[in-house]
C-alpha atoms as a PDB file:
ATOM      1  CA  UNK A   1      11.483  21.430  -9.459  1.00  0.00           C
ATOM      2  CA  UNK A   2      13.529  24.318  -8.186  1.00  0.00           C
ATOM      3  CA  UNK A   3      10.534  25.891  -7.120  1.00  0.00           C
ATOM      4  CA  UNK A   4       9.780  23.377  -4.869  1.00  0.00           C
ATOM      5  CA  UNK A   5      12.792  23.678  -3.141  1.00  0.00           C
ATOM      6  CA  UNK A   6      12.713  27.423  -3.088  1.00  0.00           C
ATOM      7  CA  UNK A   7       9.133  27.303  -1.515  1.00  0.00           C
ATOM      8  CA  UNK A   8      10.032  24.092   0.681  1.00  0.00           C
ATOM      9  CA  UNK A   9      13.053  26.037   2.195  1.00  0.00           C
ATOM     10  CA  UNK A  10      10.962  29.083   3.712  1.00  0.00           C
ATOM     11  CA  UNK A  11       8.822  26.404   5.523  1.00  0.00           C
ATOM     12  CA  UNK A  12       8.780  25.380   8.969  1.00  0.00           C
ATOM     13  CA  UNK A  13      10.551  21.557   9.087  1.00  0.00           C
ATOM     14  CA  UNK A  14       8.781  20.795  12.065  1.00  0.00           C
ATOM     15  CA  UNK A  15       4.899  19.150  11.996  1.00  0.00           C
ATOM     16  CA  UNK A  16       2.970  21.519  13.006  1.00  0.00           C
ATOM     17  CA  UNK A  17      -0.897  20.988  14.160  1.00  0.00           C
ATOM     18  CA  UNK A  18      -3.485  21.798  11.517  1.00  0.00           C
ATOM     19  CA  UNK A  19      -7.226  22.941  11.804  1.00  0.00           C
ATOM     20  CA  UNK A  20      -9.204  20.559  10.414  1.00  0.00           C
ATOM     21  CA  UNK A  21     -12.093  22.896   8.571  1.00  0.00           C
ATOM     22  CA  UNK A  22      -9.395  24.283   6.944  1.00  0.00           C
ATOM     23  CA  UNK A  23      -8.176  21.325   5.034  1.00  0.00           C
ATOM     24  CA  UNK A  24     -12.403  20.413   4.726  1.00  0.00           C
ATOM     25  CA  UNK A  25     -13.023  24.087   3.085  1.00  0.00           C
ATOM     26  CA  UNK A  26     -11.853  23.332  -0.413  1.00  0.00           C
ATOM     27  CA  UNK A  27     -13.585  19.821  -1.209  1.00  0.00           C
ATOM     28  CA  UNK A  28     -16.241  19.840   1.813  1.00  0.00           C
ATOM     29  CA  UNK A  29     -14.230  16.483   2.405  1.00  0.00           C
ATOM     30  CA  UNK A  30     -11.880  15.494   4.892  1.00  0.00           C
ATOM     31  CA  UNK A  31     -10.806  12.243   2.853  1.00  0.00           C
ATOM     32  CA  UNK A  32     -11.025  13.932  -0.649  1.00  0.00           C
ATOM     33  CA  UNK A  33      -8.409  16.535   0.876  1.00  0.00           C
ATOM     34  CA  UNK A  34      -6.320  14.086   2.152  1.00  0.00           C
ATOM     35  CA  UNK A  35      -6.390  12.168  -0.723  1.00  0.00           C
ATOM     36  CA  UNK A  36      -4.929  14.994  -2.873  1.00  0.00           C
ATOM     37  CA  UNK A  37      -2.524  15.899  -0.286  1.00  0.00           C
ATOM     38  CA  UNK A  38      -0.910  12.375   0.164  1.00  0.00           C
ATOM     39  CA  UNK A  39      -0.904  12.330  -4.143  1.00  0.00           C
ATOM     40  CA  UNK A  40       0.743  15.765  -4.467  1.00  0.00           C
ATOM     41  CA  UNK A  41       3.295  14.441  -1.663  1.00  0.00           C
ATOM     42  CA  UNK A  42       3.965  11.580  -3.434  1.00  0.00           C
ATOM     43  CA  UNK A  43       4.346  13.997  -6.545  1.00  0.00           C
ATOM     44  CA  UNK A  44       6.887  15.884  -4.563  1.00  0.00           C
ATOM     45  CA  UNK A  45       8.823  12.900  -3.547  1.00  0.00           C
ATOM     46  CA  UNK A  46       9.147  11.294  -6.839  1.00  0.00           C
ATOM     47  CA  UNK A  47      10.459  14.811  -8.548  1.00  0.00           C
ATOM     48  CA  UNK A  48      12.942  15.429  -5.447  1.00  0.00           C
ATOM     49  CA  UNK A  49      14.272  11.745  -5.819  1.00  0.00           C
ATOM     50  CA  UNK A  50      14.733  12.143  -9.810  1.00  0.00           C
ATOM     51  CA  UNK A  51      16.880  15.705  -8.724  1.00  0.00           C
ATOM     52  CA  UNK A  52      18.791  14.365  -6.356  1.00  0.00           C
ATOM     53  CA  UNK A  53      19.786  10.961  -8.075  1.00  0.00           C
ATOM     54  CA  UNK A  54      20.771  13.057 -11.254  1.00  0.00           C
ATOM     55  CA  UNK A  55      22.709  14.962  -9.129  1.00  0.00           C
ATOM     56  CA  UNK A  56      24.689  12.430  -7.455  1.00  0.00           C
ATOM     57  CA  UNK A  57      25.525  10.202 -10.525  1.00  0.00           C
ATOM     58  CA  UNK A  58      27.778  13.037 -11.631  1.00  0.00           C
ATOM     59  CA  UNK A  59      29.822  11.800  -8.623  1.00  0.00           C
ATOM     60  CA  UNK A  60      29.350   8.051  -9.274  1.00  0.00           C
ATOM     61  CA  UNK A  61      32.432   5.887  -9.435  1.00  0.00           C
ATOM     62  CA  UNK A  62      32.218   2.568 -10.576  1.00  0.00           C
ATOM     63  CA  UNK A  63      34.701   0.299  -8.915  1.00  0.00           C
ATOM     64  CA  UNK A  64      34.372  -3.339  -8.141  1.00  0.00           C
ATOM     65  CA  UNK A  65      35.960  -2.831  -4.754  1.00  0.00           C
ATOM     66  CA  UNK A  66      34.487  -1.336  -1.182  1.00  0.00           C
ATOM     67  CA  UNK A  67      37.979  -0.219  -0.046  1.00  0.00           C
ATOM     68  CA  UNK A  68      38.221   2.536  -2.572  1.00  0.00           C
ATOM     69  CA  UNK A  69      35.462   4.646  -1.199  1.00  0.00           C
ATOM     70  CA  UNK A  70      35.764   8.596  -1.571  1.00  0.00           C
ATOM     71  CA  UNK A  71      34.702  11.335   0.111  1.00  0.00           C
ATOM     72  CA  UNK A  72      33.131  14.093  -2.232  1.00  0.00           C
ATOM     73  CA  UNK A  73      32.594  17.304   0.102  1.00  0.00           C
ATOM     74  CA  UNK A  74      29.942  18.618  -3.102  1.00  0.00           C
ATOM     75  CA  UNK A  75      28.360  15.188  -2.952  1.00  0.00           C
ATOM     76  CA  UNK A  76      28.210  15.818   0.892  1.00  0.00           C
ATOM     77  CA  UNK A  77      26.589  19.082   0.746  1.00  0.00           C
ATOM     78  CA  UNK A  78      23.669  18.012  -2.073  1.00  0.00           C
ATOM     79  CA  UNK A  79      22.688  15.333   0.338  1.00  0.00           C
ATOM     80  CA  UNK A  80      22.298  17.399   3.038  1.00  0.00           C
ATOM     81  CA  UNK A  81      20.217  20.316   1.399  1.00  0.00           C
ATOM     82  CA  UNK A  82      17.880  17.701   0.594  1.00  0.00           C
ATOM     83  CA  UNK A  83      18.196  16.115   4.120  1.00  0.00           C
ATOM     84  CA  UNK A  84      16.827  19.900   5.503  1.00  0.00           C
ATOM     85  CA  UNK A  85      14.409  20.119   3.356  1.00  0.00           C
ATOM     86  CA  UNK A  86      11.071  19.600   5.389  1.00  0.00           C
ATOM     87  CA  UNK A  87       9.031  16.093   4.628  1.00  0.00           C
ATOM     88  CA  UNK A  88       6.990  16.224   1.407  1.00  0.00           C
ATOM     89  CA  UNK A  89       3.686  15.875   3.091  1.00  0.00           C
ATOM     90  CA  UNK A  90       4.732  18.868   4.855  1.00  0.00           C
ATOM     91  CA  UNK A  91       5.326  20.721   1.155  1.00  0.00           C
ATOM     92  CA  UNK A  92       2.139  19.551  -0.146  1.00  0.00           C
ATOM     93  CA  UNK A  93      -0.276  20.598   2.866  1.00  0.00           C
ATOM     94  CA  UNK A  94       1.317  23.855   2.733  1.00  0.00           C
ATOM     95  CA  UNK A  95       0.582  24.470  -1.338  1.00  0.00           C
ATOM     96  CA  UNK A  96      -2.936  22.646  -0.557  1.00  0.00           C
ATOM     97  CA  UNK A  97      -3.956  25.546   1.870  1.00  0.00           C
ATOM     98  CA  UNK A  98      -2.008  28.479  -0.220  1.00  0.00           C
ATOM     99  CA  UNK A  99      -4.547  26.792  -3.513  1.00  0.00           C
ATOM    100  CA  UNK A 100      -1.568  25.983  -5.316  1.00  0.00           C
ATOM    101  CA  UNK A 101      -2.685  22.569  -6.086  1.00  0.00           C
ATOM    102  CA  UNK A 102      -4.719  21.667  -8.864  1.00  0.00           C
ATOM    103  CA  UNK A 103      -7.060  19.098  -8.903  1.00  0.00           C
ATOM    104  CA  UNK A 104     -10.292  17.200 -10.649  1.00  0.00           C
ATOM    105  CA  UNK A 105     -12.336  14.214  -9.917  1.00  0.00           C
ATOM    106  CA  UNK A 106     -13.214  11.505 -12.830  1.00  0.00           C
ATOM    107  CA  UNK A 107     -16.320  10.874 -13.528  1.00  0.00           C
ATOM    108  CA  UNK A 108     -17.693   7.578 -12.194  1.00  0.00           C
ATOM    109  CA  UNK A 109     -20.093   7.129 -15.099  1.00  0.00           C
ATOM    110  CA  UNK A 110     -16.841   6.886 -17.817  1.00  0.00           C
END
Protein backbone atom coordinates (compact mmCIF):
# COMPACT_ATOMS: atom_id res chain seq x y z
CA UNK A 1 0.00 0.00 0.00
CA UNK A 2 2.89 2.36 0.48
CA UNK A 3 3.55 2.17 -3.00
CA UNK A 4 0.50 3.57 -3.84
CA UNK A 5 1.02 6.46 -1.97
CA UNK A 6 4.56 6.90 -3.11
CA UNK A 7 3.37 6.72 -6.83
CA UNK A 8 0.01 8.71 -6.01
CA UNK A 9 2.15 11.60 -4.51
CA UNK A 10 4.29 12.38 -7.78
CA UNK A 11 0.90 12.76 -9.63
CA UNK A 12 -0.85 15.70 -10.74
CA UNK A 13 -4.16 16.15 -8.17
CA UNK A 14 -5.90 17.95 -10.68
CA UNK A 15 -8.25 16.00 -13.59
CA UNK A 16 -6.61 16.33 -16.34
CA UNK A 17 -8.16 15.60 -20.03
CA UNK A 18 -7.33 12.20 -21.48
CA UNK A 19 -7.07 10.95 -25.19
CA UNK A 20 -9.44 8.58 -25.71
CA UNK A 21 -7.39 5.93 -28.16
CA UNK A 22 -5.16 5.82 -25.55
CA UNK A 23 -7.31 4.31 -22.90
CA UNK A 24 -8.98 2.09 -26.23
CA UNK A 25 -5.24 0.76 -27.15
CA UNK A 26 -4.95 -1.93 -24.53
CA UNK A 27 -8.47 -3.79 -24.76
CA UNK A 28 -9.66 -2.26 -28.28
CA UNK A 29 -12.59 -1.22 -25.82
CA UNK A 30 -13.60 1.91 -24.46
CA UNK A 31 -16.03 0.20 -21.81
CA UNK A 32 -13.69 -2.83 -21.09
CA UNK A 33 -11.01 -0.04 -20.13
CA UNK A 34 -13.20 1.74 -18.12
CA UNK A 35 -14.41 -1.07 -16.52
CA UNK A 36 -10.94 -2.03 -15.18
CA UNK A 37 -10.16 1.43 -14.34
CA UNK A 38 -13.29 2.14 -12.12
CA UNK A 39 -12.38 -1.70 -10.41
CA UNK A 40 -8.70 -0.88 -9.80
CA UNK A 41 -10.06 2.59 -8.30
CA UNK A 42 -12.26 0.98 -6.21
CA UNK A 43 -9.19 -1.36 -5.33
CA UNK A 44 -7.31 1.73 -4.41
CA UNK A 45 -9.98 3.15 -2.28
CA UNK A 46 -10.72 0.18 -0.25
CA UNK A 47 -6.72 -0.38 0.59
CA UNK A 48 -6.31 3.54 1.37
CA UNK A 49 -9.47 3.38 3.71
CA UNK A 50 -8.12 0.06 5.57
CA UNK A 51 -4.52 2.37 6.03
CA UNK A 52 -5.93 5.17 7.14
CA UNK A 53 -8.59 3.69 9.64
CA UNK A 54 -5.69 1.52 11.17
CA UNK A 55 -3.95 4.48 11.50
CA UNK A 56 -6.33 6.55 13.28
CA UNK A 57 -7.61 3.93 15.85
CA UNK A 58 -4.20 4.25 17.46
CA UNK A 59 -5.62 7.69 18.41
CA UNK A 60 -9.15 6.48 19.30
CA UNK A 61 -10.55 7.44 22.67
CA UNK A 62 -13.51 5.96 23.85
CA UNK A 63 -15.53 8.27 26.00
CA UNK A 64 -19.24 8.41 26.43
CA UNK A 65 -19.18 12.18 26.34
CA UNK A 66 -18.84 14.89 23.22
CA UNK A 67 -17.31 17.56 25.52
CA UNK A 68 -14.08 15.72 25.96
CA UNK A 69 -12.93 15.98 22.42
CA UNK A 70 -9.02 16.22 21.73
CA UNK A 71 -6.99 17.56 19.37
CA UNK A 72 -4.17 15.10 18.15
CA UNK A 73 -1.73 17.30 15.86
CA UNK A 74 -0.31 13.43 14.44
CA UNK A 75 -3.94 12.49 13.95
CA UNK A 76 -4.22 15.92 12.13
CA UNK A 77 -1.40 15.45 9.86
CA UNK A 78 -2.40 11.54 8.71
CA UNK A 79 -5.69 12.96 7.65
CA UNK A 80 -4.39 15.43 5.66
CA UNK A 81 -1.67 13.38 3.68
CA UNK A 82 -4.47 11.35 2.68
CA UNK A 83 -6.69 14.45 2.00
CA UNK A 84 -3.67 15.51 -0.80
CA UNK A 85 -3.48 12.56 -2.13
CA UNK A 86 -5.10 12.86 -5.71
CA UNK A 87 -8.70 10.89 -6.22
CA UNK A 88 -8.28 7.14 -6.77
CA UNK A 89 -9.66 7.16 -10.23
CA UNK A 90 -6.98 9.53 -10.84
CA UNK A 91 -4.27 6.69 -9.38
CA UNK A 92 -5.75 4.01 -11.33
CA UNK A 93 -5.91 5.76 -14.93
CA UNK A 94 -2.45 6.70 -14.39
CA UNK A 95 -1.12 2.82 -13.60
CA UNK A 96 -3.75 1.77 -16.48
CA UNK A 97 -1.72 3.81 -19.14
CA UNK A 98 1.93 3.13 -17.42
CA UNK A 99 0.53 -1.11 -17.88
CA UNK A 100 0.76 -1.50 -14.33
CA UNK A 101 -2.55 -3.06 -14.05
CA UNK A 102 -3.21 -6.53 -14.49
CA UNK A 103 -6.13 -7.88 -15.81
CA UNK A 104 -8.22 -11.07 -17.42
CA UNK A 105 -11.65 -11.64 -18.67
CA UNK A 106 -13.77 -14.93 -17.53
CA UNK A 107 -14.85 -16.98 -19.80
CA UNK A 108 -18.57 -16.77 -20.61
CA UNK A 109 -18.85 -20.46 -21.44
CA UNK A 110 -17.81 -21.49 -17.45
Amino acid sequence: MSDIKSKAQGLDANVQPRDVLELVEKTNNIYESIAIISKRSRQISSDLKWEIQRKLEEFAVNTDTIEEVQENKEQIEISKFYERLPNTPIIATNEFLNGEIQWRFVDEKE
